[in-house]
N, C-alpha and C. Protein backbone atom coordinates (compact mmCIF):
# COMPACT_ATOMS: atom_id res chain seq x y z
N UNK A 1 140.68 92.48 72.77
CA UNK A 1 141.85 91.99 72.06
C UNK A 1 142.77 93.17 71.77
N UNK A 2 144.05 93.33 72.43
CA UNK A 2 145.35 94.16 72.11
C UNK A 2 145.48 94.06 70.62
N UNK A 3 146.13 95.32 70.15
CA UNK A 3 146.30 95.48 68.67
C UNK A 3 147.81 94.99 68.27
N UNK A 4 148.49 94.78 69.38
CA UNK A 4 149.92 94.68 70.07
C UNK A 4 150.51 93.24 69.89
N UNK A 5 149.13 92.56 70.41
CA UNK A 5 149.63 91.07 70.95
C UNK A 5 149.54 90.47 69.97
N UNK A 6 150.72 89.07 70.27
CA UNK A 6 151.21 88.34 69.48
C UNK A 6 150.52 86.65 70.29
N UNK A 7 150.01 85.87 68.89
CA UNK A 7 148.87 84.84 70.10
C UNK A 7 148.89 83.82 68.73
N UNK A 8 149.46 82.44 70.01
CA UNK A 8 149.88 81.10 69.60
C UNK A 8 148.74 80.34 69.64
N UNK A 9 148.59 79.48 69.23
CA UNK A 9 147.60 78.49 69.61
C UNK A 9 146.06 79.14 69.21
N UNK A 10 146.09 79.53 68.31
CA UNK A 10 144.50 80.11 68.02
C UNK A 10 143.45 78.99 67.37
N UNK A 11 142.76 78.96 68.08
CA UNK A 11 141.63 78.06 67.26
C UNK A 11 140.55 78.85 66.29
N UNK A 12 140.28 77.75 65.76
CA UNK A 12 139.86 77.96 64.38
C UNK A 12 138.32 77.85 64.13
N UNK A 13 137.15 77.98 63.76
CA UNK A 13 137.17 79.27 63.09
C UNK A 13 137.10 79.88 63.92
N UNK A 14 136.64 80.28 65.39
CA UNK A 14 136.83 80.97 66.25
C UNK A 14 137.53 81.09 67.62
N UNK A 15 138.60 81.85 67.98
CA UNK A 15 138.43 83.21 67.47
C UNK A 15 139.34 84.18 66.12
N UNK A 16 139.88 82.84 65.14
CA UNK A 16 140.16 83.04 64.56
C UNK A 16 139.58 84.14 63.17
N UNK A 17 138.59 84.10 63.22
CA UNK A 17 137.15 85.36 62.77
C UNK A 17 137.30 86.70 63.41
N UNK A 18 137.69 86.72 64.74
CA UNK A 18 137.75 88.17 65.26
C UNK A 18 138.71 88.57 64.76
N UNK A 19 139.76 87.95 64.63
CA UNK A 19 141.39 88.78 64.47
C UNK A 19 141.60 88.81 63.08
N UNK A 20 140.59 88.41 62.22
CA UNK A 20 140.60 88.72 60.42
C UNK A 20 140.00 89.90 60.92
N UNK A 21 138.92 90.08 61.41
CA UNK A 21 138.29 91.19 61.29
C UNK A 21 138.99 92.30 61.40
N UNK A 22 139.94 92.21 62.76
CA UNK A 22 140.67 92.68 63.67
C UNK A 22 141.85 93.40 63.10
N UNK A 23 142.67 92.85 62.09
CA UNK A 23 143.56 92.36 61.30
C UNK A 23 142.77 93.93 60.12
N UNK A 24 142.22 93.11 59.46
CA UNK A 24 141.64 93.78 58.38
C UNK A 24 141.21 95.02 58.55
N UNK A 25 140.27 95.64 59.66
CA UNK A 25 140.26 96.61 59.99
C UNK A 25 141.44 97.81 60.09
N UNK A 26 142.58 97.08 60.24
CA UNK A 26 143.75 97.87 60.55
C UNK A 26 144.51 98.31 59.24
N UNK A 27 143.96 97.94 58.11
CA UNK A 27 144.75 98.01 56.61
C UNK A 27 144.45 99.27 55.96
N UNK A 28 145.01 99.62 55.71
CA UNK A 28 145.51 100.83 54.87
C UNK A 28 145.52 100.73 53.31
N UNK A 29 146.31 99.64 53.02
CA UNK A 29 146.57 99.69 51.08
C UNK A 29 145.90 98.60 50.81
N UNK A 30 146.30 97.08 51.73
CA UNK A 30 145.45 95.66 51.03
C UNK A 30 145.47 94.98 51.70
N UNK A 31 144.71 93.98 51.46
CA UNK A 31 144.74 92.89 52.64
C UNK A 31 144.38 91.53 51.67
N UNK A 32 145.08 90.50 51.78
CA UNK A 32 145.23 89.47 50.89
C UNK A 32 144.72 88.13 51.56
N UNK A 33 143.95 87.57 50.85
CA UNK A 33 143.76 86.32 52.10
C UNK A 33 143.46 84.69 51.24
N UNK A 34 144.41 83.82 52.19
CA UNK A 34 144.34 82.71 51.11
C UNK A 34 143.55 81.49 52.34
N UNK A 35 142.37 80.97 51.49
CA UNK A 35 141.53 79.74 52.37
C UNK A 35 141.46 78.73 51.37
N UNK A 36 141.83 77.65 51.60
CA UNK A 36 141.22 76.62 50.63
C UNK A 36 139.04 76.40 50.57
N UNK A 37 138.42 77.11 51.26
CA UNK A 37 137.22 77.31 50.80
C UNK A 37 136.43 78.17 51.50
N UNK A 38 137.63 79.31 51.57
CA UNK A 38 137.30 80.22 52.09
C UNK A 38 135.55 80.39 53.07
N UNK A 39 135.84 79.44 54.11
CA UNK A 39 135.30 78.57 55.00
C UNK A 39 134.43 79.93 55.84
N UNK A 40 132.50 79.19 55.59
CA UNK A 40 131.76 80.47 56.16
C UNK A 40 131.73 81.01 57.79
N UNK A 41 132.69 79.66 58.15
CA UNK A 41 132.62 80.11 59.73
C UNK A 41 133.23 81.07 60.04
N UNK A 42 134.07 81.27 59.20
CA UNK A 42 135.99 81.81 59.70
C UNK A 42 135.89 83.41 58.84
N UNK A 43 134.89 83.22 57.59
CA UNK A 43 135.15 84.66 56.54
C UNK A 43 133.76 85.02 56.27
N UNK A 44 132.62 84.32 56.55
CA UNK A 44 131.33 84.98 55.99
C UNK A 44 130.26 85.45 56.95
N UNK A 45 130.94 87.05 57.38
CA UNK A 45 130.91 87.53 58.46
C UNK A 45 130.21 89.20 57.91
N UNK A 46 129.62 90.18 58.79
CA UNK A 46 128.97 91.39 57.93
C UNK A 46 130.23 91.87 59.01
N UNK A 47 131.07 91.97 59.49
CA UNK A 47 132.39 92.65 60.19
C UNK A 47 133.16 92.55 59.24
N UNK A 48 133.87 91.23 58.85
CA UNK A 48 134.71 91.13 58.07
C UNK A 48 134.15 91.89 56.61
N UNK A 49 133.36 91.63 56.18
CA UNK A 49 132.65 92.35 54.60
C UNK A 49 132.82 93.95 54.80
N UNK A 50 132.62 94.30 55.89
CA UNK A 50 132.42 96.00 56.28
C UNK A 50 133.69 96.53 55.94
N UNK A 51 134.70 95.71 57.10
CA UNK A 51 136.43 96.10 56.80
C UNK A 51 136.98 96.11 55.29
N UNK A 52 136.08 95.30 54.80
CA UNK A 52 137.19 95.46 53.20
C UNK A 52 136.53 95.78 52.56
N UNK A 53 135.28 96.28 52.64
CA UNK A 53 134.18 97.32 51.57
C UNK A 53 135.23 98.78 51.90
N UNK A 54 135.27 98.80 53.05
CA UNK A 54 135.55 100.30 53.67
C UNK A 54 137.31 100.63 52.93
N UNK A 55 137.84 99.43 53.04
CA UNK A 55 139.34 99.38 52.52
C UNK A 55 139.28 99.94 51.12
N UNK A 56 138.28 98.50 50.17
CA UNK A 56 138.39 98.81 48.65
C UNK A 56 137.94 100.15 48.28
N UNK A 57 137.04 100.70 49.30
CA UNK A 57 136.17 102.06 48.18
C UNK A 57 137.29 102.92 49.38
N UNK A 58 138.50 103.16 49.93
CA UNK A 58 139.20 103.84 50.70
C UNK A 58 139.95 104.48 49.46
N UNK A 59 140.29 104.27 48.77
CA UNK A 59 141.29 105.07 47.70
C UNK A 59 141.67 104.09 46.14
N UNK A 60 141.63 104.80 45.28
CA UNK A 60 142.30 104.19 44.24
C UNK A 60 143.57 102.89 44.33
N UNK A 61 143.92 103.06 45.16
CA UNK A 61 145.57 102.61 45.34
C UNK A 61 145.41 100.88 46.28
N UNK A 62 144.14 101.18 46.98
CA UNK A 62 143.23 99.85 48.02
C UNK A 62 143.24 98.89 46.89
N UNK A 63 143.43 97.47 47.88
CA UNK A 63 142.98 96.20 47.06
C UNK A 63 142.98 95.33 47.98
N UNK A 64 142.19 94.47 47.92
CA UNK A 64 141.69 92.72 48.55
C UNK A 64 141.81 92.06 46.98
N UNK A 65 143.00 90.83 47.73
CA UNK A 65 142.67 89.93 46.54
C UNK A 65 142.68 88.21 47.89
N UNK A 66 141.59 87.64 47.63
CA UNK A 66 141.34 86.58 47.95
C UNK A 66 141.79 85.45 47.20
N UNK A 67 142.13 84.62 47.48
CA UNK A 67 142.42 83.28 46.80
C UNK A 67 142.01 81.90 47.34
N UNK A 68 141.03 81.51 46.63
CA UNK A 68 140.68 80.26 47.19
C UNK A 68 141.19 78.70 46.36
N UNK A 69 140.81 77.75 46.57
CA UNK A 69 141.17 76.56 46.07
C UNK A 69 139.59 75.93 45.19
N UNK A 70 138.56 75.85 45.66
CA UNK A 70 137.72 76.00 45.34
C UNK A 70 135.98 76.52 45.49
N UNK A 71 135.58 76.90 44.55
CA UNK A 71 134.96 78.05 44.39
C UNK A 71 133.79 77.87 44.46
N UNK A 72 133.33 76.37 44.54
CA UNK A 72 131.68 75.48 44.17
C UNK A 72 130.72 75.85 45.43
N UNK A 73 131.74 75.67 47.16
CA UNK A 73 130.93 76.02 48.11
C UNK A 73 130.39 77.67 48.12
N UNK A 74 131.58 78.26 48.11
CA UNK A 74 130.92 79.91 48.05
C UNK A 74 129.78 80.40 47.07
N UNK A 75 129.96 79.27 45.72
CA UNK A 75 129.13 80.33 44.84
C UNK A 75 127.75 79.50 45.01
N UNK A 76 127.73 78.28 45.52
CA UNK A 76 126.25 77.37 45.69
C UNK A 76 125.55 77.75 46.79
N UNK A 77 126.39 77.88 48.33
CA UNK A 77 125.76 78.96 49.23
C UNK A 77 125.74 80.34 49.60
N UNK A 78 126.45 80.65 48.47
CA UNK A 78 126.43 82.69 48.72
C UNK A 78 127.22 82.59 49.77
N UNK A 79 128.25 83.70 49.82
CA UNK A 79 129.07 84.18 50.61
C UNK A 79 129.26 85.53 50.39
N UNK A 80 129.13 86.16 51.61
CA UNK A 80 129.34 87.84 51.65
C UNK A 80 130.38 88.75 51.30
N UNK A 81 131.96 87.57 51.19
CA UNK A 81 132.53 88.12 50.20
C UNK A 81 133.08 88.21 48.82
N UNK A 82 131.79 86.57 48.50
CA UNK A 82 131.75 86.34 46.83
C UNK A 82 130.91 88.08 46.43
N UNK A 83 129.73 88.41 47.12
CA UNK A 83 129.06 89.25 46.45
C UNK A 83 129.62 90.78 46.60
N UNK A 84 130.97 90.73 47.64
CA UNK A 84 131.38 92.34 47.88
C UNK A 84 132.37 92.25 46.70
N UNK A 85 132.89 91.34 46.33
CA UNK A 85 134.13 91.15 45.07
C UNK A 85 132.78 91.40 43.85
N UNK A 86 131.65 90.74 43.79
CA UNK A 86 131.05 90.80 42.99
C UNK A 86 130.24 92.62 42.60
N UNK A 87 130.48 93.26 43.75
CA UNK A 87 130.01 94.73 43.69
C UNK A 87 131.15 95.59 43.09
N UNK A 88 132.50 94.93 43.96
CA UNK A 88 133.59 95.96 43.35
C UNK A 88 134.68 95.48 43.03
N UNK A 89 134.58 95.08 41.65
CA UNK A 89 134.97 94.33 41.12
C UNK A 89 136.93 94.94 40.75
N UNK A 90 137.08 96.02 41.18
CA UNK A 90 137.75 97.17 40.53
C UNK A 90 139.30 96.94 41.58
N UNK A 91 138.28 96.86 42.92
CA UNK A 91 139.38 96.62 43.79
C UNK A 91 139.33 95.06 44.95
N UNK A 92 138.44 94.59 44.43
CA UNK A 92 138.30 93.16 45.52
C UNK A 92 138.39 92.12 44.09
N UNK A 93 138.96 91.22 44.05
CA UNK A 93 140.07 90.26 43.22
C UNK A 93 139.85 88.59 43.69
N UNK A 94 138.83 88.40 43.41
CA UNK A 94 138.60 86.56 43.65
C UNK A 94 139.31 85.51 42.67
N UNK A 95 139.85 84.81 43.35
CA UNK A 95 140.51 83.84 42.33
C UNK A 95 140.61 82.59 42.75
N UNK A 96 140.99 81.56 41.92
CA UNK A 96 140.91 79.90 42.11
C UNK A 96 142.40 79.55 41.61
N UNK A 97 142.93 78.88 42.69
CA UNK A 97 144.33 77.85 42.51
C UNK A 97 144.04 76.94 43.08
N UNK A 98 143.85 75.77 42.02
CA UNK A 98 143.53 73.87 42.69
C UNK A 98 144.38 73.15 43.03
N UNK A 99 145.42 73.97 42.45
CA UNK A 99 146.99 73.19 42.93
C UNK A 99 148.25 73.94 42.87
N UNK A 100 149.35 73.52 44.33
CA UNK A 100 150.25 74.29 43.90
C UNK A 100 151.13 73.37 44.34
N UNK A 101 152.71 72.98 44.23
CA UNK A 101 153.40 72.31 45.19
C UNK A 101 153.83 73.05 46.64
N UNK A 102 153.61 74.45 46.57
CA UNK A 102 153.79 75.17 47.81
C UNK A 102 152.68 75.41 48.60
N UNK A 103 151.85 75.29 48.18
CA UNK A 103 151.03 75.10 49.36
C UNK A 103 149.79 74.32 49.71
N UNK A 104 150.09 74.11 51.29
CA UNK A 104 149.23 73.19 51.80
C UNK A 104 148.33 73.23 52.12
N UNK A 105 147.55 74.00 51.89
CA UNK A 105 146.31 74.67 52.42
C UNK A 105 146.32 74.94 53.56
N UNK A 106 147.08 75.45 54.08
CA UNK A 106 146.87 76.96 54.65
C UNK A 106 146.40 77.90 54.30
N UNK A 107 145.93 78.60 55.67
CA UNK A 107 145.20 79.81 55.62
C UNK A 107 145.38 80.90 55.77
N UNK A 108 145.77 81.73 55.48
CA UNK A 108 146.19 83.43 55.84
C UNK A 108 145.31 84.97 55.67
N UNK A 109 145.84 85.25 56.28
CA UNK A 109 145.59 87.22 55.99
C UNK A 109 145.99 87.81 56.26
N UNK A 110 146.63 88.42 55.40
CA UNK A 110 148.48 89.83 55.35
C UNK A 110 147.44 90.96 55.37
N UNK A 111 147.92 91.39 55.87
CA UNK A 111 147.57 93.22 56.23
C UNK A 111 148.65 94.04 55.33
N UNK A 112 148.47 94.85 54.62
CA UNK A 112 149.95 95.69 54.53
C UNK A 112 151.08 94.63 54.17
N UNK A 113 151.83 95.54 54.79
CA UNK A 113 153.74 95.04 54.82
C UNK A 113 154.13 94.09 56.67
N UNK A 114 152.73 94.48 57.08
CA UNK A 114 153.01 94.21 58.83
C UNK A 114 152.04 93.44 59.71
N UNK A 115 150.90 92.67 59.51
CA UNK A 115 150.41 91.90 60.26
C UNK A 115 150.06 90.58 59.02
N UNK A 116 150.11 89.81 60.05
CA UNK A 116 149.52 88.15 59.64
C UNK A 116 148.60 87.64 60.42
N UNK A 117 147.98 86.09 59.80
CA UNK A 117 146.87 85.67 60.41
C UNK A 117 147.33 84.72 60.07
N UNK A 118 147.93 82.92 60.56
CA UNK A 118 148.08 82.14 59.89
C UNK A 118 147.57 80.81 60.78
N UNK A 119 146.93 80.10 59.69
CA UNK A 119 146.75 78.47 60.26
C UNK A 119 147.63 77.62 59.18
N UNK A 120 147.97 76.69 59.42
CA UNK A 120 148.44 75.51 58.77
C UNK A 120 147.69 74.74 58.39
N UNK A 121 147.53 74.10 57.14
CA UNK A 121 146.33 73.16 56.71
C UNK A 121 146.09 72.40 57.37
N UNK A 122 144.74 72.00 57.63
CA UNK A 122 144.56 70.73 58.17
C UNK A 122 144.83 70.69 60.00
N UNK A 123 145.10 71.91 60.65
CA UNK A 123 145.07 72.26 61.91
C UNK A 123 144.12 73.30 62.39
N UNK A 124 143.65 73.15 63.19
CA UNK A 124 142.53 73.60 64.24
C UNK A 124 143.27 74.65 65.39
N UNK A 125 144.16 74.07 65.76
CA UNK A 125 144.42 75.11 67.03
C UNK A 125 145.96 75.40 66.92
N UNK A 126 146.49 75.62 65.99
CA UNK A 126 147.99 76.12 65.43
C UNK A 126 148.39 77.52 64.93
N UNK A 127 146.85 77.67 64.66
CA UNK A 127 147.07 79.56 64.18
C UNK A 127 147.74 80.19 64.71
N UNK A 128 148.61 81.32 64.24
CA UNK A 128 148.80 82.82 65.15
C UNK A 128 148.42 84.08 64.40
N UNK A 129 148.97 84.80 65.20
CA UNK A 129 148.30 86.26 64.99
C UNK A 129 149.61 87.38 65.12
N UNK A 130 150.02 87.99 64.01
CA UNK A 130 150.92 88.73 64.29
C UNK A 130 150.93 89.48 63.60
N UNK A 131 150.23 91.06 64.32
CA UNK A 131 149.89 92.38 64.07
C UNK A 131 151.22 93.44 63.51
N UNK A 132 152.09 92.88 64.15
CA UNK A 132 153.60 93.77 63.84
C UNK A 132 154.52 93.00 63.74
N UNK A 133 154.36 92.25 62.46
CA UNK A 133 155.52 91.26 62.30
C UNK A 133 156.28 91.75 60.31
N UNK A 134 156.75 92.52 60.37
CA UNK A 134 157.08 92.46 58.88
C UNK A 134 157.95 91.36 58.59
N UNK A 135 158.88 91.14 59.44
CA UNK A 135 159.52 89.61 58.50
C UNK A 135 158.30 88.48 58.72
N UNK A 136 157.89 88.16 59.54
CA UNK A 136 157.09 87.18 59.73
C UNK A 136 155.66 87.35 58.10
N UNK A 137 155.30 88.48 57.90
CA UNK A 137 154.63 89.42 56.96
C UNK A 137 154.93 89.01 55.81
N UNK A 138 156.52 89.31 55.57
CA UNK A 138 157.04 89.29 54.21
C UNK A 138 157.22 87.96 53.75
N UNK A 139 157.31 87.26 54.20
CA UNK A 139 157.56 85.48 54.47
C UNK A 139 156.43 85.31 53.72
N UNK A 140 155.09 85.31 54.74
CA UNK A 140 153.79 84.92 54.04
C UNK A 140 153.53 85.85 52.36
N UNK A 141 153.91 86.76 52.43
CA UNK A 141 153.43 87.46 51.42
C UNK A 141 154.08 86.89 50.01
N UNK A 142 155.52 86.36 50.59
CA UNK A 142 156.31 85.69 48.83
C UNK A 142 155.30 84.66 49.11
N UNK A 143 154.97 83.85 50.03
CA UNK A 143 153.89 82.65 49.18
C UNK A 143 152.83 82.46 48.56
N UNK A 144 152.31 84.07 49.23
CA UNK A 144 150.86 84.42 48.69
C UNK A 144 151.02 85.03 46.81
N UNK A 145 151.79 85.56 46.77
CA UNK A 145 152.27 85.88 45.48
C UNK A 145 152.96 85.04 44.42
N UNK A 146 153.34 84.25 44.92
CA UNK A 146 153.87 82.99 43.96
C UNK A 146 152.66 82.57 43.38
N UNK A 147 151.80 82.02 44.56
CA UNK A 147 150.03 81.47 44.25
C UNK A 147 149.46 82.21 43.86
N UNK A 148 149.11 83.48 43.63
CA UNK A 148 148.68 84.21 43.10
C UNK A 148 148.84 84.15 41.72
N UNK A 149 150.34 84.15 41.07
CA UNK A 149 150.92 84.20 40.17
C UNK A 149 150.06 83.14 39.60
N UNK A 150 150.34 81.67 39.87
CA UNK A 150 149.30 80.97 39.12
C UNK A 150 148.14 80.57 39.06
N UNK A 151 147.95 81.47 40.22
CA UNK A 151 145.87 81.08 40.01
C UNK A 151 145.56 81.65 38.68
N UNK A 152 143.99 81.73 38.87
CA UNK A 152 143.47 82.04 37.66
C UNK A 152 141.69 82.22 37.84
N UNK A 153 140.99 83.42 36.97
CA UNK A 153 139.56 83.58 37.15
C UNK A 153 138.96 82.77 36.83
N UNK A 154 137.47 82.19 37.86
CA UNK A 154 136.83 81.60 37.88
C UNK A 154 135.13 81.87 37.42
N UNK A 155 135.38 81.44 35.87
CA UNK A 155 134.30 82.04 35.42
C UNK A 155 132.49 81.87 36.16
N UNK A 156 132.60 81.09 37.32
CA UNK A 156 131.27 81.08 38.17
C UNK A 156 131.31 82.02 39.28
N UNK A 157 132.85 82.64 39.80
CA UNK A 157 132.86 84.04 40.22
C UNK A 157 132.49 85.47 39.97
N UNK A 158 132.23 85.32 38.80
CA UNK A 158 131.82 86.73 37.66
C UNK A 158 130.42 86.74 38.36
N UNK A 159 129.94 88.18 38.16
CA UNK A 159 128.62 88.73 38.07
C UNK A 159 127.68 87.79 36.68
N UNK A 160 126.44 87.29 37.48
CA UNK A 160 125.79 86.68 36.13
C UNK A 160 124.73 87.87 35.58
N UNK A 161 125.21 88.28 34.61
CA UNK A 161 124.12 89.32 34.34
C UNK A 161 122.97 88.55 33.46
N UNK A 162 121.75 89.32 33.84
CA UNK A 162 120.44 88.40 33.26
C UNK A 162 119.63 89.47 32.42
């Protein structure tokens, strides 16, 4: 897979899984990613977990913030990046929004200021992939931040200390 190319029609979860990885690997400051259940085919991967362990403990300034819709599947079957948010808590950022009027559940992952990963809710083979797209980038990123804005912590996301 070119670091270059720009690719229509991606199906879902695979190989839509390589090019998060793919994607993520390539980040520098953060990488943001929104799933309505943050789905184990597509994100609960020891590639994908590696790329954003390696990101968050990369510098003070690193951050992953995930956003899901809900939180019941990840935390009832463990997911590899409920427990890397759950290690570093400092720079990986889990959160729950059940509702927004902007979005449809769609799926994303912003790199930086310059790559995307996007499906449209409720589609299978609509994704693309665009490694060097800052407007295409900045687009996704005001939506991811609006939602962001009103999510909120999910107290079954926390570390259960015993």
């Amino acid at each position: 897979m070119s670091a270059e190319e720009f690719v229509r029609e991606l199906a879902y979860p695979h190989p839509f899984d390589d090019y998060a990885v793919s994607l993520c690997e390539g980040a520098s400051r953060y990488v943001c990613i929104l799933s309505p259940d943050l789905d184990h085919a597509a994100f609960d991967n020891t590639a994908l977990a590696d790329a954003l362990s390696k990101l968050a403990r990369g510098g003070r300034q690193s951050e992953v913030r995930i956003l899901v819709a809900r939180s019941t599947g990840i935390v009832s079957r463990g997911h590899r990046l409920l427990s890397l948010a759950r290690r570093i808590p400092s720079s990986i950022h889990l959160r729950v929004l059940q509702e927004h009027p902007d979005w449809n559940g769609e799926t994303l992952v912003i790199r930086d200021r310059d790559g995307v990963l996007y499906k449209p809710g409720g589609s299978e083979r609509d994704g693309f992939y665009e490694p060097d797209s800052r407007a295409s980038t900045q687009r996704h990123l005001e939506l991811f931040e609006e939602l962001w804005r009103h999510s909120e912590q999910d107290p079954n996301l926390r570390t259960l200390s015993i």
